[in-house]
C-alpha atoms as a PDB file:
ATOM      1  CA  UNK A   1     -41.682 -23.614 -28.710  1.00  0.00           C
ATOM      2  CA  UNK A   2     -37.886 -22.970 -29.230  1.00  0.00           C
ATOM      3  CA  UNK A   3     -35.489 -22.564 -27.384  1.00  0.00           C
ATOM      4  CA  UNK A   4     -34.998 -19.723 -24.478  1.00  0.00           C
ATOM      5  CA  UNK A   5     -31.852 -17.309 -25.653  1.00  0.00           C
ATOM      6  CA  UNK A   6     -29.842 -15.832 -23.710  1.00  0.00           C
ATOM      7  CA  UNK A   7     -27.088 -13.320 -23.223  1.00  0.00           C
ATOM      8  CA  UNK A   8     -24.331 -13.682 -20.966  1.00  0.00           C
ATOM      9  CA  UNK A   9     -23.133 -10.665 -19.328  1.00  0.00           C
ATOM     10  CA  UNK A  10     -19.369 -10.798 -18.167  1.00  0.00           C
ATOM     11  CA  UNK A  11     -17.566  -8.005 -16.133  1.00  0.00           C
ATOM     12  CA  UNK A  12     -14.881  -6.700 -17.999  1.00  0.00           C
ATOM     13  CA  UNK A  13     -12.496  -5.840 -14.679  1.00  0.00           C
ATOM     14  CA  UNK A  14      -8.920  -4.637 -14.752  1.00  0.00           C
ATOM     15  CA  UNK A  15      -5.964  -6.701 -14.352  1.00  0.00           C
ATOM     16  CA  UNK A  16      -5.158  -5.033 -11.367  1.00  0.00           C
ATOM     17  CA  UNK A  17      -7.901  -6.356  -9.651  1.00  0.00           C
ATOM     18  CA  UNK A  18      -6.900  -9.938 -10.168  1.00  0.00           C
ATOM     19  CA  UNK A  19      -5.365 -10.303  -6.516  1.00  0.00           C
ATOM     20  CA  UNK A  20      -8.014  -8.947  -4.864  1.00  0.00           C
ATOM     21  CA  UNK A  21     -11.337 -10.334  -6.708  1.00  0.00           C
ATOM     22  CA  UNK A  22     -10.060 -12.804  -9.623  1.00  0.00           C
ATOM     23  CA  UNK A  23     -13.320 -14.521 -10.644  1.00  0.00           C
ATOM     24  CA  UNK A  24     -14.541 -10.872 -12.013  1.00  0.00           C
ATOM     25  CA  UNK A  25     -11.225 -10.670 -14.245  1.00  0.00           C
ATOM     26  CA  UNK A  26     -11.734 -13.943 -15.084  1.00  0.00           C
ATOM     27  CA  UNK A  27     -14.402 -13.302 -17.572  1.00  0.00           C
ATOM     28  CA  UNK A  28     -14.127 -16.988 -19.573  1.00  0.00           C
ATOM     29  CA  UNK A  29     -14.994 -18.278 -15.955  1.00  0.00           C
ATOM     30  CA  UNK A  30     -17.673 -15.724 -15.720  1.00  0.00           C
ATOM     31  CA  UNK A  31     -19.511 -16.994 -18.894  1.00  0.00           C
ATOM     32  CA  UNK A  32     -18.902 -20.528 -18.112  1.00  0.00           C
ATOM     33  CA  UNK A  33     -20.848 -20.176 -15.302  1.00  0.00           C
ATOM     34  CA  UNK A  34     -23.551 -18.259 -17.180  1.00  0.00           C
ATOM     35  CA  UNK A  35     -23.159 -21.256 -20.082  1.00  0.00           C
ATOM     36  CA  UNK A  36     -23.639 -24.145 -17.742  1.00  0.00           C
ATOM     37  CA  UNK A  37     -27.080 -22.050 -15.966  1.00  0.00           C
ATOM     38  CA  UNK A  38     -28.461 -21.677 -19.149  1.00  0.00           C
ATOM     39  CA  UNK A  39     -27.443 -25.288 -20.715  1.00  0.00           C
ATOM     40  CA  UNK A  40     -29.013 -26.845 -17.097  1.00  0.00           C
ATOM     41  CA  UNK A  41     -32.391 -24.568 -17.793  1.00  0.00           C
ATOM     42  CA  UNK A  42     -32.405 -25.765 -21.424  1.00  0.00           C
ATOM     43  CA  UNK A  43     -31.424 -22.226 -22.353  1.00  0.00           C
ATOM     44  CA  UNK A  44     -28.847 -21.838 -25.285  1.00  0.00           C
ATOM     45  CA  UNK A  45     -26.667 -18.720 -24.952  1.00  0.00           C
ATOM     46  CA  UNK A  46     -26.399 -16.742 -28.397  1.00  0.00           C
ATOM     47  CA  UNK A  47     -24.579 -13.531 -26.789  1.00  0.00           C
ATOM     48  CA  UNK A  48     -21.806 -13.115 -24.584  1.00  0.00           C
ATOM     49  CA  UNK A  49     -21.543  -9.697 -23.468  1.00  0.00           C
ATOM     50  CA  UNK A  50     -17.874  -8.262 -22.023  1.00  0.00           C
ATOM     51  CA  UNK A  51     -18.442  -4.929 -20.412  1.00  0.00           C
ATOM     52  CA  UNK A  52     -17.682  -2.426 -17.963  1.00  0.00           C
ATOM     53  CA  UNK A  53     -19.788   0.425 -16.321  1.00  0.00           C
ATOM     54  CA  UNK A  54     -22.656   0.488 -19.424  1.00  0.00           C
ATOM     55  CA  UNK A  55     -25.777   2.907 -18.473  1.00  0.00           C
ATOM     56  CA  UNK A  56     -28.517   0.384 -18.527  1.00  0.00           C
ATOM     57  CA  UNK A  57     -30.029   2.084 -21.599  1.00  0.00           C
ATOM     58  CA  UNK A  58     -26.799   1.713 -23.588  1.00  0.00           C
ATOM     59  CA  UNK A  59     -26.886   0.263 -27.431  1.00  0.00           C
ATOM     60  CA  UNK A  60     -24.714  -2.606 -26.930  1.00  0.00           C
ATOM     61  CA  UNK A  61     -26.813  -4.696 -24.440  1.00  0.00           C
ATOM     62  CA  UNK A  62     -29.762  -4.273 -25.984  1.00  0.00           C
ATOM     63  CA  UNK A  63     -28.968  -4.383 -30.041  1.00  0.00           C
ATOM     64  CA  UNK A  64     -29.415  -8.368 -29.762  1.00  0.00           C
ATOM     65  CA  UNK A  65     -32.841  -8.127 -27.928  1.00  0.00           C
ATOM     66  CA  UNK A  66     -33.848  -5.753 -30.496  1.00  0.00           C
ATOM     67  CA  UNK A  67     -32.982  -7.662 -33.032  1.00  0.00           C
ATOM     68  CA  UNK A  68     -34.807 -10.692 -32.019  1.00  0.00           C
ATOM     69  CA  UNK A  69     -31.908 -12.830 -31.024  1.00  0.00           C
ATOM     70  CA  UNK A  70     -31.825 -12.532 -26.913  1.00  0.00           C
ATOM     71  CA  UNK A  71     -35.059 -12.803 -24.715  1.00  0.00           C
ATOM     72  CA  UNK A  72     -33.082 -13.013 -21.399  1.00  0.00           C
ATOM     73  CA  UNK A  73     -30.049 -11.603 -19.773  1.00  0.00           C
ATOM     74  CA  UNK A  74     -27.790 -13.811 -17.044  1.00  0.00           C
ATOM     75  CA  UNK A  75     -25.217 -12.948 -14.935  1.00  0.00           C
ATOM     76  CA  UNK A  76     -22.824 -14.706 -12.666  1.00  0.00           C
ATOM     77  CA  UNK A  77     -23.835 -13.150  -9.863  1.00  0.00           C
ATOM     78  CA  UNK A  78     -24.638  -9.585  -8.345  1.00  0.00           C
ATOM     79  CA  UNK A  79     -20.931  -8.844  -8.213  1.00  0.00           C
ATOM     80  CA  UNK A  80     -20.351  -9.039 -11.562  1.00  0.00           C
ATOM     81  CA  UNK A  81     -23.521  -7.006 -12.696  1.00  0.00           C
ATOM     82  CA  UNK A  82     -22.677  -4.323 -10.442  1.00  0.00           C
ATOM     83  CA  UNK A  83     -19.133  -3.926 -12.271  1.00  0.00           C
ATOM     84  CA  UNK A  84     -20.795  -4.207 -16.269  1.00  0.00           C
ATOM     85  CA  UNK A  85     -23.202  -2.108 -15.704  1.00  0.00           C
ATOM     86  CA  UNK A  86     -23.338   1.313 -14.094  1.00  0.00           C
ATOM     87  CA  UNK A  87     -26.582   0.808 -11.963  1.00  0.00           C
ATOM     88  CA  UNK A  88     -27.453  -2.878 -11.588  1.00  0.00           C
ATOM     89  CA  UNK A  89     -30.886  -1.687 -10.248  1.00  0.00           C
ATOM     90  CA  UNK A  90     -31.314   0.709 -13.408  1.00  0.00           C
ATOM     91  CA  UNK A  91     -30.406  -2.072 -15.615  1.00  0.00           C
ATOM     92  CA  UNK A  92     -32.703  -4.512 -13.335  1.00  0.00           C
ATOM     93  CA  UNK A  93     -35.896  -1.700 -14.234  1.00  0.00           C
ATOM     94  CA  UNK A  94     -34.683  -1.442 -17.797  1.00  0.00           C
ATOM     95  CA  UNK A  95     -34.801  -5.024 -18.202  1.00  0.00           C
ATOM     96  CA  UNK A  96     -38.551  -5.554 -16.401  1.00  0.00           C
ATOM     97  CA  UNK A  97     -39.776  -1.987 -18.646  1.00  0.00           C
ATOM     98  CA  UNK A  98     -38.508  -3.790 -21.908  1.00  0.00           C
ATOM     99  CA  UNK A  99     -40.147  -7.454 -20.919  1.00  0.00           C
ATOM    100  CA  UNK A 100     -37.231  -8.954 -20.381  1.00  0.00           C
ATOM    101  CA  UNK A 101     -35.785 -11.190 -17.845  1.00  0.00           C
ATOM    102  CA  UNK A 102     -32.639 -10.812 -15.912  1.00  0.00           C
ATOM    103  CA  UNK A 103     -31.413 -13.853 -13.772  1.00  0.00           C
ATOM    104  CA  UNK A 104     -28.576 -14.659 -11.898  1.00  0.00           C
ATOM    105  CA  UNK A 105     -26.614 -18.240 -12.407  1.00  0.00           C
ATOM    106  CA  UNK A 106     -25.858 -18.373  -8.514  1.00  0.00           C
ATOM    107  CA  UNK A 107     -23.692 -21.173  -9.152  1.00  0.00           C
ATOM    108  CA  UNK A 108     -20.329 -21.514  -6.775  1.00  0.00           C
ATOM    109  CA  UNK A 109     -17.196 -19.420  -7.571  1.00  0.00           C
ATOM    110  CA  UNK A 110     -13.996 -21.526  -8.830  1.00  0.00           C
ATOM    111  CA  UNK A 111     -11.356 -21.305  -6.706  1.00  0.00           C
ATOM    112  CA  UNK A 112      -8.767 -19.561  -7.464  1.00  0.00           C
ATOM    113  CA  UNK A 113      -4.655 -20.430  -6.489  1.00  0.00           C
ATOM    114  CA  UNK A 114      -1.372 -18.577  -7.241  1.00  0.00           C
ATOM    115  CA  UNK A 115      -1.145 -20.959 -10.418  1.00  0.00           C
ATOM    116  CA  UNK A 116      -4.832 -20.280 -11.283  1.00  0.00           C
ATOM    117  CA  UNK A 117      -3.984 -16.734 -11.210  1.00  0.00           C
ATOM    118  CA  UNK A 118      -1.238 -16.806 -13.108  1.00  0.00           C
ATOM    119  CA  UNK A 119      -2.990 -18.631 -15.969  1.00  0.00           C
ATOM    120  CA  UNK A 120      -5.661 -15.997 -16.237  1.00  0.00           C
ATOM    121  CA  UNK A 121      -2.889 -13.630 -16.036  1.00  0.00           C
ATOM    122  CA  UNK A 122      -1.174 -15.089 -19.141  1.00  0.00           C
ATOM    123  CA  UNK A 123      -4.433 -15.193 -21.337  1.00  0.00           C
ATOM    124  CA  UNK A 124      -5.592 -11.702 -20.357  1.00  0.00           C
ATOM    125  CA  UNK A 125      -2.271 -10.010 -20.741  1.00  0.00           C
ATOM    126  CA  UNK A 126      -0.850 -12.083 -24.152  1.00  0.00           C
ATOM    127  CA  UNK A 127      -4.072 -12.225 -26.408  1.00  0.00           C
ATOM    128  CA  UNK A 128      -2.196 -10.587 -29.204  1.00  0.00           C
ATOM    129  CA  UNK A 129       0.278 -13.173 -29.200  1.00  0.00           C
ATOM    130  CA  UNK A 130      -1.528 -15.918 -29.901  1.00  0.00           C
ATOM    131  CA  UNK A 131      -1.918 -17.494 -26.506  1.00  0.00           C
ATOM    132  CA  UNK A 132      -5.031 -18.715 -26.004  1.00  0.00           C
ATOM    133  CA  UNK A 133      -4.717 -19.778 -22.298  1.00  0.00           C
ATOM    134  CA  UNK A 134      -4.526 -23.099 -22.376  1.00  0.00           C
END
C-alpha cells in the first residue's frame, strides 16, 4: 500500500493580525507543523493549501482529491481551520460526505518574539523582492 497523501491547509491571515495572533500569519510555520504530523504518521504531503474564508464546497480544496492526488486534509489546529475556511463544521461534513479525512496536527505553537515577528514580517511583506525570509 502507498503512501497516505495529504494536503496541508494554511490560514491565509492579514498582516495586521500579526501582533495579536502571529502563528496564523505565519503560514510557513503553519505547514511545518502540518509537514512534521504527516512525516511522523508516515504521511507525505503533496498539497499545501493557503486560504482564507473558502465555502467548504469550493473548487480549490477539493480539485487535488478529485484528481486522485490527496486522500486527507490536516490542519494546524482548529484556529487555523476556522480562518481558511468559512464553516470549519461545513467543511468537517463535507470532508466525512466525500470519504475523506480531516485531522488536526495538535502539535505546540512556536513561540513567537519581537524579532520572530519581525522576520515573518519581512518575508510576508517583501516576497516580490526576492527575500525569501531567511
Amino acid at each position: 500500500m502507498g503512501e497516505v497523501r495529504v494536503a496541508a491547509i494554511a490560514s491565509l491571515t492579514p498582516l495586521e493580525e500579526l501582533d495579536g495572533d502571529p502563528f496564523l500569519v505565519d503560514t510557513r510555520s503553519q505547514h511545518a507543523m502540518c509537514a512534521r504530523w504527516a512525516e511522523d504518521q508516515g504521511y507525505v504531503v503533496t498539497r499545501q493549501l493557503r486560504v482564507y474564508g473558502l465555502r467548504p464546497d469550493h473548487h480549490a480544496l477539493w480539485a487535488d482529491v478529485e484528481g486522485g492526488q490527496v486522500e486527507l486534509f490536516v490542519a494546524p489546529n482548529d484556529r487555523v481551520l476556522a480562518r481558511a475556511v468559512v464553516s470549519a463544521g461545513d467543511f468537517a461534513a463535507e470532508c466525512e460526505r466525500r470519504g475523506v479525512r480531516l485531522e488536526f496536527a495538535g502539535l505546540e505553537e512556536p513561540a513567537y518574539t519581537a524579532g520572530t515577528k519581525a522576520s515573518v514580517h519581512r518575508r510576508l511583506s517583501m516576497p516580490t523582492a526576492g527575500y525569501d525570509g531567511r
